[in-house]
C-alpha atoms as a PDB file:
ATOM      1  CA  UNK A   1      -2.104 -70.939 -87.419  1.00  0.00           C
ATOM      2  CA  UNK A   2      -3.226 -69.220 -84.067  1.00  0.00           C
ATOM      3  CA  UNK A   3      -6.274 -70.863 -84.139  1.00  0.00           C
ATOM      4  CA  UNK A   4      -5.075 -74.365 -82.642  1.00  0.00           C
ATOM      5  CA  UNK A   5      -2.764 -72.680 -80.139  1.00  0.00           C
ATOM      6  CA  UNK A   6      -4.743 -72.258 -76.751  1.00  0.00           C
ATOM      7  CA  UNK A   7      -2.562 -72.035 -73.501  1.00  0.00           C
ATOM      8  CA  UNK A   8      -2.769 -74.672 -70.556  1.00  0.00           C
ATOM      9  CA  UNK A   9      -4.364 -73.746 -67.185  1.00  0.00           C
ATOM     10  CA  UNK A  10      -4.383 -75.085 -63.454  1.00  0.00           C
ATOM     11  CA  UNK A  11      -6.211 -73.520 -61.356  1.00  0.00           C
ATOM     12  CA  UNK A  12      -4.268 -73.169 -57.772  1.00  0.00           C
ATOM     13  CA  UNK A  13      -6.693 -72.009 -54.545  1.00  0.00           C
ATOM     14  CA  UNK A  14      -4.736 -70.323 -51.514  1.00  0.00           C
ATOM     15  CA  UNK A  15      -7.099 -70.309 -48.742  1.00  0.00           C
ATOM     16  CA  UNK A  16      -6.925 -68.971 -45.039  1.00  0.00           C
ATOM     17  CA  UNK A  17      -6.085 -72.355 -42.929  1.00  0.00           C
ATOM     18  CA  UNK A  18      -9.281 -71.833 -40.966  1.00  0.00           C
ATOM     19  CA  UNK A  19     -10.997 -72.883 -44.123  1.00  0.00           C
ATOM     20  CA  UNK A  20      -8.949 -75.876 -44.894  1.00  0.00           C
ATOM     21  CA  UNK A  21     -10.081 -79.385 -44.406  1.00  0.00           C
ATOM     22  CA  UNK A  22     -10.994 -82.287 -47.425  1.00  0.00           C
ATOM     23  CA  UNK A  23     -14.440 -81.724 -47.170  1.00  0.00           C
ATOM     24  CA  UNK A  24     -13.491 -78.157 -48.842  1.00  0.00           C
ATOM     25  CA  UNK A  25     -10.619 -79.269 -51.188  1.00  0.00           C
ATOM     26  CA  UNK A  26     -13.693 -81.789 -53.075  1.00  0.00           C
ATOM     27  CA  UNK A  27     -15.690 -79.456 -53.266  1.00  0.00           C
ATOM     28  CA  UNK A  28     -13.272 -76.875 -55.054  1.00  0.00           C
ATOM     29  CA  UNK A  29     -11.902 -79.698 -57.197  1.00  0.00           C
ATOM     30  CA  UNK A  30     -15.508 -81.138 -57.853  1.00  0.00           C
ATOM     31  CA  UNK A  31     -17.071 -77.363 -58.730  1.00  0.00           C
ATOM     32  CA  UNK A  32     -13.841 -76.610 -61.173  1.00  0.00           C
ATOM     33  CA  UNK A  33     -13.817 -80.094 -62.699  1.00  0.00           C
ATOM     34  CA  UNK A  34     -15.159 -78.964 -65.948  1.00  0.00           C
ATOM     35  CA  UNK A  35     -12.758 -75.160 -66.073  1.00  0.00           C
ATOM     36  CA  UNK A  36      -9.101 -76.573 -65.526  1.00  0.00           C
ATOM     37  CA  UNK A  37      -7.078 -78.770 -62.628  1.00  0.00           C
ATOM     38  CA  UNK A  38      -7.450 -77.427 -59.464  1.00  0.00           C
ATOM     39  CA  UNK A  39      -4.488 -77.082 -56.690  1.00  0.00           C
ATOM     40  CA  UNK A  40      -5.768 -76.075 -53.208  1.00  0.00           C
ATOM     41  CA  UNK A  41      -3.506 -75.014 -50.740  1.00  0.00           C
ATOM     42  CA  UNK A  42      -3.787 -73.221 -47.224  1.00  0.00           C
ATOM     43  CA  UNK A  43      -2.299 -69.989 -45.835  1.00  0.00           C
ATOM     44  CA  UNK A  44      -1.603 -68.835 -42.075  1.00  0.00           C
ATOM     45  CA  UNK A  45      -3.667 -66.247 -41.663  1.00  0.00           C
ATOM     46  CA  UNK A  46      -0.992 -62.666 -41.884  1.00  0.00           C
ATOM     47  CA  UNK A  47      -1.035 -60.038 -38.499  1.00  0.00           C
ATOM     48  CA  UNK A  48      -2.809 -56.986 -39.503  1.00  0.00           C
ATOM     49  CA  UNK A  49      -4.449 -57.742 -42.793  1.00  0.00           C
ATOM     50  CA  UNK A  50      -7.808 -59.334 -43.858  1.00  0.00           C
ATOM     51  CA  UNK A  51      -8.570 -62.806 -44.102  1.00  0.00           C
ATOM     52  CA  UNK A  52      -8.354 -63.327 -47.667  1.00  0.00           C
ATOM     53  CA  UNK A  53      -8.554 -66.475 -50.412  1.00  0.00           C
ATOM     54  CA  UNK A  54      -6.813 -66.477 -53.553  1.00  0.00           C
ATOM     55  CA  UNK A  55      -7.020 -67.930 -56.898  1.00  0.00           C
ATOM     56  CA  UNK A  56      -4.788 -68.475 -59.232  1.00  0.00           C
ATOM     57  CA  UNK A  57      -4.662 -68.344 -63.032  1.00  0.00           C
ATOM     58  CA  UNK A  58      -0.788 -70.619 -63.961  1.00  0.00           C
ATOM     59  CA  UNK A  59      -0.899 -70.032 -67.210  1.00  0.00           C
ATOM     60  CA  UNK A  60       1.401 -71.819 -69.762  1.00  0.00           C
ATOM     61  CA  UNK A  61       2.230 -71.316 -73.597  1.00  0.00           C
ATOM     62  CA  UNK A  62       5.412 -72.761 -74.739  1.00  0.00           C
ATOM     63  CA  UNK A  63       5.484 -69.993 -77.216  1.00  0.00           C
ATOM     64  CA  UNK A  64       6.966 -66.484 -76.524  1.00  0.00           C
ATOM     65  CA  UNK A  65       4.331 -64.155 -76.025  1.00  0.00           C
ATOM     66  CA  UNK A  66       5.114 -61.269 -73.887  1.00  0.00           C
ATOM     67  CA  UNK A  67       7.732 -59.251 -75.951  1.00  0.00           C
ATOM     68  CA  UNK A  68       5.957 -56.980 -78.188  1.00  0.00           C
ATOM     69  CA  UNK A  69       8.453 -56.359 -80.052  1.00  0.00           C
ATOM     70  CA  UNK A  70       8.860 -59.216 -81.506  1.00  0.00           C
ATOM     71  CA  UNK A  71       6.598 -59.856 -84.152  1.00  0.00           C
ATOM     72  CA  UNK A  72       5.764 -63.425 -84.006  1.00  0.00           C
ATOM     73  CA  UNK A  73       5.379 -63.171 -79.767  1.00  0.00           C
ATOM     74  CA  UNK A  74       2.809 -60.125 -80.778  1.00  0.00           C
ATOM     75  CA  UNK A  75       1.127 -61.841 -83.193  1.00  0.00           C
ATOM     76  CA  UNK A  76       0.669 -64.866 -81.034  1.00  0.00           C
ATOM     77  CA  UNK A  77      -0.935 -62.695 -78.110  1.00  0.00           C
ATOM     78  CA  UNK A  78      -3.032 -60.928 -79.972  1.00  0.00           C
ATOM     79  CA  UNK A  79      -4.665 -64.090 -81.572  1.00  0.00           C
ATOM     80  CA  UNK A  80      -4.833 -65.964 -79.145  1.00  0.00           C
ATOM     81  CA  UNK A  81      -4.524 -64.349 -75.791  1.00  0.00           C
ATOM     82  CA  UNK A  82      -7.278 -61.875 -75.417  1.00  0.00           C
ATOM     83  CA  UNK A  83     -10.094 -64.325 -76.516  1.00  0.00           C
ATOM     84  CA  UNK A  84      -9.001 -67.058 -74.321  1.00  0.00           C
ATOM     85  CA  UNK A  85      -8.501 -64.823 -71.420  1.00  0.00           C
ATOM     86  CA  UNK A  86     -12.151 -63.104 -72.022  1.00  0.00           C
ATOM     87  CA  UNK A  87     -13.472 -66.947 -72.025  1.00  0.00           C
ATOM     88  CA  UNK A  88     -12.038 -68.213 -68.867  1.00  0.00           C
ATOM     89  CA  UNK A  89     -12.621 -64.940 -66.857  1.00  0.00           C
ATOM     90  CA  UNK A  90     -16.372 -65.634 -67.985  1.00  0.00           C
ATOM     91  CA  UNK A  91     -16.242 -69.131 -66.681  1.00  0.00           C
ATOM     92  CA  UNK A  92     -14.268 -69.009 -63.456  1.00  0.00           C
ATOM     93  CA  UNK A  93     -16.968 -66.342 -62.730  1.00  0.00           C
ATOM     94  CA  UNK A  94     -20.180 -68.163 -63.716  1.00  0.00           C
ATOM     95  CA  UNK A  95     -18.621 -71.018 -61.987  1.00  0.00           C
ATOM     96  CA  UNK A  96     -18.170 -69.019 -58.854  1.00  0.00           C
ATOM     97  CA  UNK A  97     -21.668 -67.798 -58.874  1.00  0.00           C
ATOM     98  CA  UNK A  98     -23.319 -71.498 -59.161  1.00  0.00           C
ATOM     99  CA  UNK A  99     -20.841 -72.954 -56.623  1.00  0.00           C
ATOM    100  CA  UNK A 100     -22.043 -70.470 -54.136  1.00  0.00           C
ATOM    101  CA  UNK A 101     -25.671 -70.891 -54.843  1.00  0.00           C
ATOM    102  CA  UNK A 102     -25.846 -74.411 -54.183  1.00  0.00           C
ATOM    103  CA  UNK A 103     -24.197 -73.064 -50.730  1.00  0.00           C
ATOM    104  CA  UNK A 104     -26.680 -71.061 -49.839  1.00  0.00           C
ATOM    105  CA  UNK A 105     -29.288 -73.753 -51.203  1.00  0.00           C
ATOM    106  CA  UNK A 106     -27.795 -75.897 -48.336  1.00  0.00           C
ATOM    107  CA  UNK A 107     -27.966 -72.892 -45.825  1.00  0.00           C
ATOM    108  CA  UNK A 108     -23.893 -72.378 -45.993  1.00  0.00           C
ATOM    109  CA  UNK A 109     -22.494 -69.063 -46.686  1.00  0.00           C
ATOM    110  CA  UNK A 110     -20.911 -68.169 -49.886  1.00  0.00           C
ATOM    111  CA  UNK A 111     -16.709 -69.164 -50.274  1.00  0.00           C
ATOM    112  CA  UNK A 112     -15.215 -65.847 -51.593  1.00  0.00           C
ATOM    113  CA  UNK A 113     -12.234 -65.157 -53.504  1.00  0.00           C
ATOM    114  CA  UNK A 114     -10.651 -61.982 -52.760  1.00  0.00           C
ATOM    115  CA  UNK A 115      -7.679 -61.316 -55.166  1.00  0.00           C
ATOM    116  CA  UNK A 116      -7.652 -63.174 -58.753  1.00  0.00           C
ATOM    117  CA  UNK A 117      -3.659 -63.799 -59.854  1.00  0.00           C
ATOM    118  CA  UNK A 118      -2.834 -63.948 -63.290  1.00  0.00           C
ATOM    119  CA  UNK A 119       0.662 -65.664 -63.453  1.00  0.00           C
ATOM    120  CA  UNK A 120       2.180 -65.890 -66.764  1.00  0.00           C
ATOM    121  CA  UNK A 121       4.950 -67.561 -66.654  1.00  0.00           C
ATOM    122  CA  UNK A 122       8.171 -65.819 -65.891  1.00  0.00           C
ATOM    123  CA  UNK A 123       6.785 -62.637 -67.495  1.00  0.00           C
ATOM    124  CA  UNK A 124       4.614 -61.280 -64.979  1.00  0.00           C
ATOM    125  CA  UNK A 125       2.215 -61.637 -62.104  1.00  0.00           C
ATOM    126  CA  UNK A 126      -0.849 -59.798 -61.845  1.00  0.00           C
ATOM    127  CA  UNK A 127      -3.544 -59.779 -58.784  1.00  0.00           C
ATOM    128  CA  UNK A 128      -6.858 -58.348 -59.607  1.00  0.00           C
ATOM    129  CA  UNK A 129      -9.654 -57.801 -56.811  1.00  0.00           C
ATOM    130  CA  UNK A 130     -12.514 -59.157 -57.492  1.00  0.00           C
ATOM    131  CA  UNK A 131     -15.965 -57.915 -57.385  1.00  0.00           C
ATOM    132  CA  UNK A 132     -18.039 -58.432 -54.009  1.00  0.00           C
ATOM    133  CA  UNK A 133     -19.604 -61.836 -55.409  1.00  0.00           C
ATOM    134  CA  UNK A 134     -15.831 -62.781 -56.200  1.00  0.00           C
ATOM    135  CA  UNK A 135     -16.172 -62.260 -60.120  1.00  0.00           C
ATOM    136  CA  UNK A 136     -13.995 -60.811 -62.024  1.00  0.00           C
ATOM    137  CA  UNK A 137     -14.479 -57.308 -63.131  1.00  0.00           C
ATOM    138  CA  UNK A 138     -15.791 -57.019 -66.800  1.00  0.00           C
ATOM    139  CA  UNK A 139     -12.595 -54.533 -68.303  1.00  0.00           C
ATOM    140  CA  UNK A 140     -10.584 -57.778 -67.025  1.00  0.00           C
ATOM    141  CA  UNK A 141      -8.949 -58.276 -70.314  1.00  0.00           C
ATOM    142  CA  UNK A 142      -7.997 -54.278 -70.766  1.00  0.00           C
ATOM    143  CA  UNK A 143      -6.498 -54.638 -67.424  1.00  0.00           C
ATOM    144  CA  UNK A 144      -3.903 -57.688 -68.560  1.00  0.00           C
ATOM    145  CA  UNK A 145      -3.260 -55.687 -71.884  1.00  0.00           C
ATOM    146  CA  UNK A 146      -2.732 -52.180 -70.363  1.00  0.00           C
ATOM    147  CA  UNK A 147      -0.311 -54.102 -67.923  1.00  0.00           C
ATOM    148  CA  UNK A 148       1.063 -55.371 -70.332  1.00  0.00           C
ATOM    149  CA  UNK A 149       1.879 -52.690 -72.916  1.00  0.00           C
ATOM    150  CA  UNK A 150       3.332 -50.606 -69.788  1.00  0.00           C
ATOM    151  CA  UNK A 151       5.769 -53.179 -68.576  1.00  0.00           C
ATOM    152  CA  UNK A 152       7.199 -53.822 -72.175  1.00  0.00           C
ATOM    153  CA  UNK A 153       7.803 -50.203 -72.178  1.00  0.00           C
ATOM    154  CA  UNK A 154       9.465 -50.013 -69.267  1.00  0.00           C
ATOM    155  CA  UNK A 155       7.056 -47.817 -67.668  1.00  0.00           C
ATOM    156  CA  UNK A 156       6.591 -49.830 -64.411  1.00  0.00           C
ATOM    157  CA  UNK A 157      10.410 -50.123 -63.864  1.00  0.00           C
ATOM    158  CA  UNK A 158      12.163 -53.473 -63.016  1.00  0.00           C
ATOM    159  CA  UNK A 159      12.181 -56.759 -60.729  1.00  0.00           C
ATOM    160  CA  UNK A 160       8.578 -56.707 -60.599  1.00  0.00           C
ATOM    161  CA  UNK A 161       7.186 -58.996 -58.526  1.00  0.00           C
ATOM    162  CA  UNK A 162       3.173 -58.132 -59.004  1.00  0.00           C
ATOM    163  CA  UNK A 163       1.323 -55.973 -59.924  1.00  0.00           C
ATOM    164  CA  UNK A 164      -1.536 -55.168 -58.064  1.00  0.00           C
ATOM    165  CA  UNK A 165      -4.802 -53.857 -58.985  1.00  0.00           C
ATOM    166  CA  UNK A 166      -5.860 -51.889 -56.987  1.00  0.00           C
ATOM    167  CA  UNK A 167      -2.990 -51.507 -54.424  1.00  0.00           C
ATOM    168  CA  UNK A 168      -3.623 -52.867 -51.078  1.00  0.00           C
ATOM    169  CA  UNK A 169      -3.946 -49.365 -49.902  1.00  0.00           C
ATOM    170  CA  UNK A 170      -6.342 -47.795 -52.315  1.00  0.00           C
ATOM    171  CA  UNK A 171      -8.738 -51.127 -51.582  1.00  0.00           C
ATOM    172  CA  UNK A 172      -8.053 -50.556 -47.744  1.00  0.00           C
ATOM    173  CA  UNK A 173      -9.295 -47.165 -47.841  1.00  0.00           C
ATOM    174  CA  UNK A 174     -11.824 -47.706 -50.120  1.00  0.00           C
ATOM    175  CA  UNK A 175     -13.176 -50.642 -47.941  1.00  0.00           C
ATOM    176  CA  UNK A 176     -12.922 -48.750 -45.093  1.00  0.00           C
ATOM    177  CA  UNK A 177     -14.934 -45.548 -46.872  1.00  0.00           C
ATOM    178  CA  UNK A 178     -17.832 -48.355 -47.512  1.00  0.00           C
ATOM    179  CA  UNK A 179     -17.714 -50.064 -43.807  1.00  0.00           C
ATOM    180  CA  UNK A 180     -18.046 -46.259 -42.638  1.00  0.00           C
ATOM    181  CA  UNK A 181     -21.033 -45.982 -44.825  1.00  0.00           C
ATOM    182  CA  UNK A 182     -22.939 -49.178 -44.112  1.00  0.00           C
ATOM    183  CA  UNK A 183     -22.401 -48.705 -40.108  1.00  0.00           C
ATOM    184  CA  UNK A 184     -24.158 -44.625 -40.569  1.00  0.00           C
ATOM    185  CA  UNK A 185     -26.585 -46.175 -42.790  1.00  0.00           C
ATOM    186  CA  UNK A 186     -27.558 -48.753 -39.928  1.00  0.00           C
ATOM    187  CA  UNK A 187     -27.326 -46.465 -37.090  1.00  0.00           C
ATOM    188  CA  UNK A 188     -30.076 -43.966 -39.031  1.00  0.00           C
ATOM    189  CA  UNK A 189     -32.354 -47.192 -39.640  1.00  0.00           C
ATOM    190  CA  UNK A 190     -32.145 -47.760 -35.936  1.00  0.00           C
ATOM    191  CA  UNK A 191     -32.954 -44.652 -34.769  1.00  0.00           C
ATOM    192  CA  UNK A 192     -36.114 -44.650 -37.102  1.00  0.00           C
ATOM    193  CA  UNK A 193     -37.536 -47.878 -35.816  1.00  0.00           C
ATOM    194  CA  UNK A 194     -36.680 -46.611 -32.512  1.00  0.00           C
ATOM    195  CA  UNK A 195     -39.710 -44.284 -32.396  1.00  0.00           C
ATOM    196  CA  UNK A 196     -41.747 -47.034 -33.269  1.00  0.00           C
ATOM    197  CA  UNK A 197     -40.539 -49.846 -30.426  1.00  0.00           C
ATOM    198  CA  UNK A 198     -41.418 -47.105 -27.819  1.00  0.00           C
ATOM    199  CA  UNK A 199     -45.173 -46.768 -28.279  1.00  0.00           C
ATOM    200  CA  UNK A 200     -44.840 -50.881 -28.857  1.00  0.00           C
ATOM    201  CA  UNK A 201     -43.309 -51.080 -25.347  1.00  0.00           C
ATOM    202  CA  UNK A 202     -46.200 -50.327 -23.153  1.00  0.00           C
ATOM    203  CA  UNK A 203     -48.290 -52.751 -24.787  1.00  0.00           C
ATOM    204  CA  UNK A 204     -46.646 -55.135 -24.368  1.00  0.00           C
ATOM    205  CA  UNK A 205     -45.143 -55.120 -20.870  1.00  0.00           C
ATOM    206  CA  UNK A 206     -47.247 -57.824 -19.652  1.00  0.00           C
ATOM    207  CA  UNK A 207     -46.374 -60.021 -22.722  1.00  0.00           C
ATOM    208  CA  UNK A 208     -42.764 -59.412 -21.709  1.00  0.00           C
ATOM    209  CA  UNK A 209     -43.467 -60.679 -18.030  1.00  0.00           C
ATOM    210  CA  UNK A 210     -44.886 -64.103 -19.363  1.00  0.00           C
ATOM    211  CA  UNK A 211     -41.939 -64.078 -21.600  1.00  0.00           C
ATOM    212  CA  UNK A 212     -39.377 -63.738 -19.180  1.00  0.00           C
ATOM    213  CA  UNK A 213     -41.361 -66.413 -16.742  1.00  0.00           C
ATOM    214  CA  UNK A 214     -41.288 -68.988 -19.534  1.00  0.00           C
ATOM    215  CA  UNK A 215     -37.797 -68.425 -20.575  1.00  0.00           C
ATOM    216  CA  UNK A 216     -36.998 -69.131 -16.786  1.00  0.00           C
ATOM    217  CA  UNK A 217     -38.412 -72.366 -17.176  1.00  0.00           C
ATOM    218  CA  UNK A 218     -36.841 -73.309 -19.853  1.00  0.00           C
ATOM    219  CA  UNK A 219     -33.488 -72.687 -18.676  1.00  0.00           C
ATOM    220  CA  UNK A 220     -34.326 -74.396 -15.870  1.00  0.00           C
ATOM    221  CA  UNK A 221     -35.107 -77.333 -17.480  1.00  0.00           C
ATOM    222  CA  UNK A 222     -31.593 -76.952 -20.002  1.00  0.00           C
ATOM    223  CA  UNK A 223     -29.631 -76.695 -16.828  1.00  0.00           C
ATOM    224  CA  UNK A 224     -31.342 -80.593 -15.912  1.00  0.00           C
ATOM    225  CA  UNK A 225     -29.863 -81.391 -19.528  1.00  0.00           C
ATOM    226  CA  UNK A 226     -27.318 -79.794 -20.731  1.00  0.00           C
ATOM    227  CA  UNK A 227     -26.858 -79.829 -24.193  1.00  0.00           C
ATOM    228  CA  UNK A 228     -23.994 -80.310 -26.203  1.00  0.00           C
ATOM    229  CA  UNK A 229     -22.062 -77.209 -27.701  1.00  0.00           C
ATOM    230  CA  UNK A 230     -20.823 -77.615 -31.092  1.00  0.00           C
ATOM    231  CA  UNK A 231     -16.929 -75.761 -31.708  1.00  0.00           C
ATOM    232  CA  UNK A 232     -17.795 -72.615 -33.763  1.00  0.00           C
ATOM    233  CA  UNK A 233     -16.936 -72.625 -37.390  1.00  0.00           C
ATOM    234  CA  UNK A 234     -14.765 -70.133 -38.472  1.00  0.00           C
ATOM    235  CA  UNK A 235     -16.582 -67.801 -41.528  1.00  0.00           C
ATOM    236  CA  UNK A 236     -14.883 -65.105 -43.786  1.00  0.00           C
ATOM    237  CA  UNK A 237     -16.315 -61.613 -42.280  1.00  0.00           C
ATOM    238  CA  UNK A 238     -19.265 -60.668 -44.491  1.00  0.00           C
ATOM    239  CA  UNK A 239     -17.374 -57.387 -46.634  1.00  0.00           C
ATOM    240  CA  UNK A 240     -19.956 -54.408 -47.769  1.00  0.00           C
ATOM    241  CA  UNK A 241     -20.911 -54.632 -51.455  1.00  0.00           C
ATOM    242  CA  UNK A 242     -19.170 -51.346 -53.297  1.00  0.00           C
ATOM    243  CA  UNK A 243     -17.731 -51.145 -56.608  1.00  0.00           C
ATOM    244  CA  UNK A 244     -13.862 -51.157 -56.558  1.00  0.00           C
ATOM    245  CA  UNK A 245     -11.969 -48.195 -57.908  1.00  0.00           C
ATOM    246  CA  UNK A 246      -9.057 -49.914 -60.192  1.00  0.00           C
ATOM    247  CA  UNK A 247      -6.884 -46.190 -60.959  1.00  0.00           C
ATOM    248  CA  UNK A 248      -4.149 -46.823 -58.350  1.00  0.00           C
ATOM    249  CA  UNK A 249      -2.319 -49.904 -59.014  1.00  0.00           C
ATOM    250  CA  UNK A 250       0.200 -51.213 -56.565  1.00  0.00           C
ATOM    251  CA  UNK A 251       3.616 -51.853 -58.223  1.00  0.00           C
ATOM    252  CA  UNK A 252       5.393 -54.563 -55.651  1.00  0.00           C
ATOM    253  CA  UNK A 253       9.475 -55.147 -56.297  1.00  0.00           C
ATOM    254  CA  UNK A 254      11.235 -58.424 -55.597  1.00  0.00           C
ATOM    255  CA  UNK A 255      13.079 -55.967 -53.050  1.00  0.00           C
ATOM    256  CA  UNK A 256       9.942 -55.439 -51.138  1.00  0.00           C
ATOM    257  CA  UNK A 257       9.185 -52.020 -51.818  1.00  0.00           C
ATOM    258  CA  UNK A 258       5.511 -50.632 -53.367  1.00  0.00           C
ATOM    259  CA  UNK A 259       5.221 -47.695 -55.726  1.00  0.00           C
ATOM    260  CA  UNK A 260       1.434 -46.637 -56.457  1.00  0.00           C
ATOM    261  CA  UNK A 261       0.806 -46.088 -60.443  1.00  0.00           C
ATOM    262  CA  UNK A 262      -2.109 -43.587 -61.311  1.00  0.00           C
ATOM    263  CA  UNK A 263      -3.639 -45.566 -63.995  1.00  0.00           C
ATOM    264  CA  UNK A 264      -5.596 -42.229 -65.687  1.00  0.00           C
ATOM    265  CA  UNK A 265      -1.817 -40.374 -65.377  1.00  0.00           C
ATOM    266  CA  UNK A 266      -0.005 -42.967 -66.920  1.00  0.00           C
ATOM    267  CA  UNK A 267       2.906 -42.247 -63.762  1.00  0.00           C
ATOM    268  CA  UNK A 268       3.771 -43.043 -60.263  1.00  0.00           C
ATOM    269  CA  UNK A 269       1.658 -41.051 -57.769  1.00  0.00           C
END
């Protein structure tokens, strides 16, 4: 009987403003045509954290699902829900992927998604960070059942609002661990080509003077015409490719409050 029961999905986008304009909302709705309905909306970018787009899985089955203890809700997730899940992870993430190579085809930088939410329904609401080309991470599926089995036991407490995977602290630290990294990794290659530009230097002092004589001319003759200056376009920061570290989720309360959950533990930290 499971086998003709999928659930119904639209697809909502939460982007930072500086992104938004129609050109962008076709394209989204064009590239995710095929995967579900797409909503796009914009965001004001928030004082003190990352720029950051969103997307949303609104998930709807007009079936109970979510109490494992009941048997027919149980038997309903587990024949339907893990599959489906598994499929559209896949294909939000291949669709990702060929979106932003035809970007770069046309010489415009990839569109990431930061955080993947999985809302379902009034049961729960789970954000996911994605992988540095915005896919979601392969133990997806394991996630959204682990989650699940601990908040049916009661082991995340009550009036969740989200919860987060990691929590915006263990990301923030480990992005900052990575940024660290890649700026000592690009001050060493600096100071080994640095050897190099000195004995390059002498050589080519005189080709620097006829350098510096044409570039005068040339701004001479841009001052005679000055050019027009196009408004920069705002671009999401370029982020250091690292693998995330999902142990420490963030448990968020309707009241506000965070509590971090060590995954391996099974508790609060």
């Amino acid at each position: 009987m499971t086998a003709f029961i999928r659930p119904s999905l639209i697809l909502r986008m939460d982007l930072d403003e500086r992104l938004f304009n129609d050109e962008c909302v076709s394209d989204i709705k064009r590239s995710y045509s095929y995967v579900a309905p797409s909503l796009v909306q914009a965001h004001k970018p928030v004082d003190g954290q990352r720029p950051e787009n969103v997307m949303r899985f609104m998930i709807k089955l007009h079936r109970a699902y979510w109490d494992k203890s009941d048997e027919a809700a149980q038997q309903l997730w587990e024949g339907v829900m893990p599959k489906w899940l598994h499929n559209m992870f896949s294909k939000v993430s291949n669709t990702i992927t060929a979106a932003n190579s035809v970007r770069a085809e046309n010489g415009q930088p990839a569109f990431p998604y930061h955080w993947l939410e999985l809302e379902f329904g009034d049961n729960a609401l789970i954000a996911v960070k994605t992988g540095s080309d915005s896919s979601f991470p392969a133990d997806g599926v394991d996630m959204v059942e682990r989650v699940r089995d601990l908040m049916n036991a009661g082991a995340l407490g009550q009036d969740i609002a989200c919860v987060r995977i990691p929590s915006r602290a263990s990301y923030e630290a480990q992005l900052a661990a990575a940024e660290q990294a890649q700026a000592e990794a690009a001050v060493a290659a600096e100071q080994g080509e640095s050897a190099g530009q000195k004995a390059e230097q002498a050589e080519s002092a005189s080709d620097t003077v006829e350098q510096a004589v044409d570039a005068a001319d040339a701004a001479a003759e841009a001052q005679a015409e000055p050019a027009d200056v196009a408004e920069p376009v705002f671009a999401m920061p370029e982020l250091p490719a690292f693998d995330v570290d999902y142990g420490t989720w963030g448990i968020e309360y309707v009241d506000g409050t965070v509590r971090e959950f060590d995954v391996a533990a099974g508790a609060f930290a």
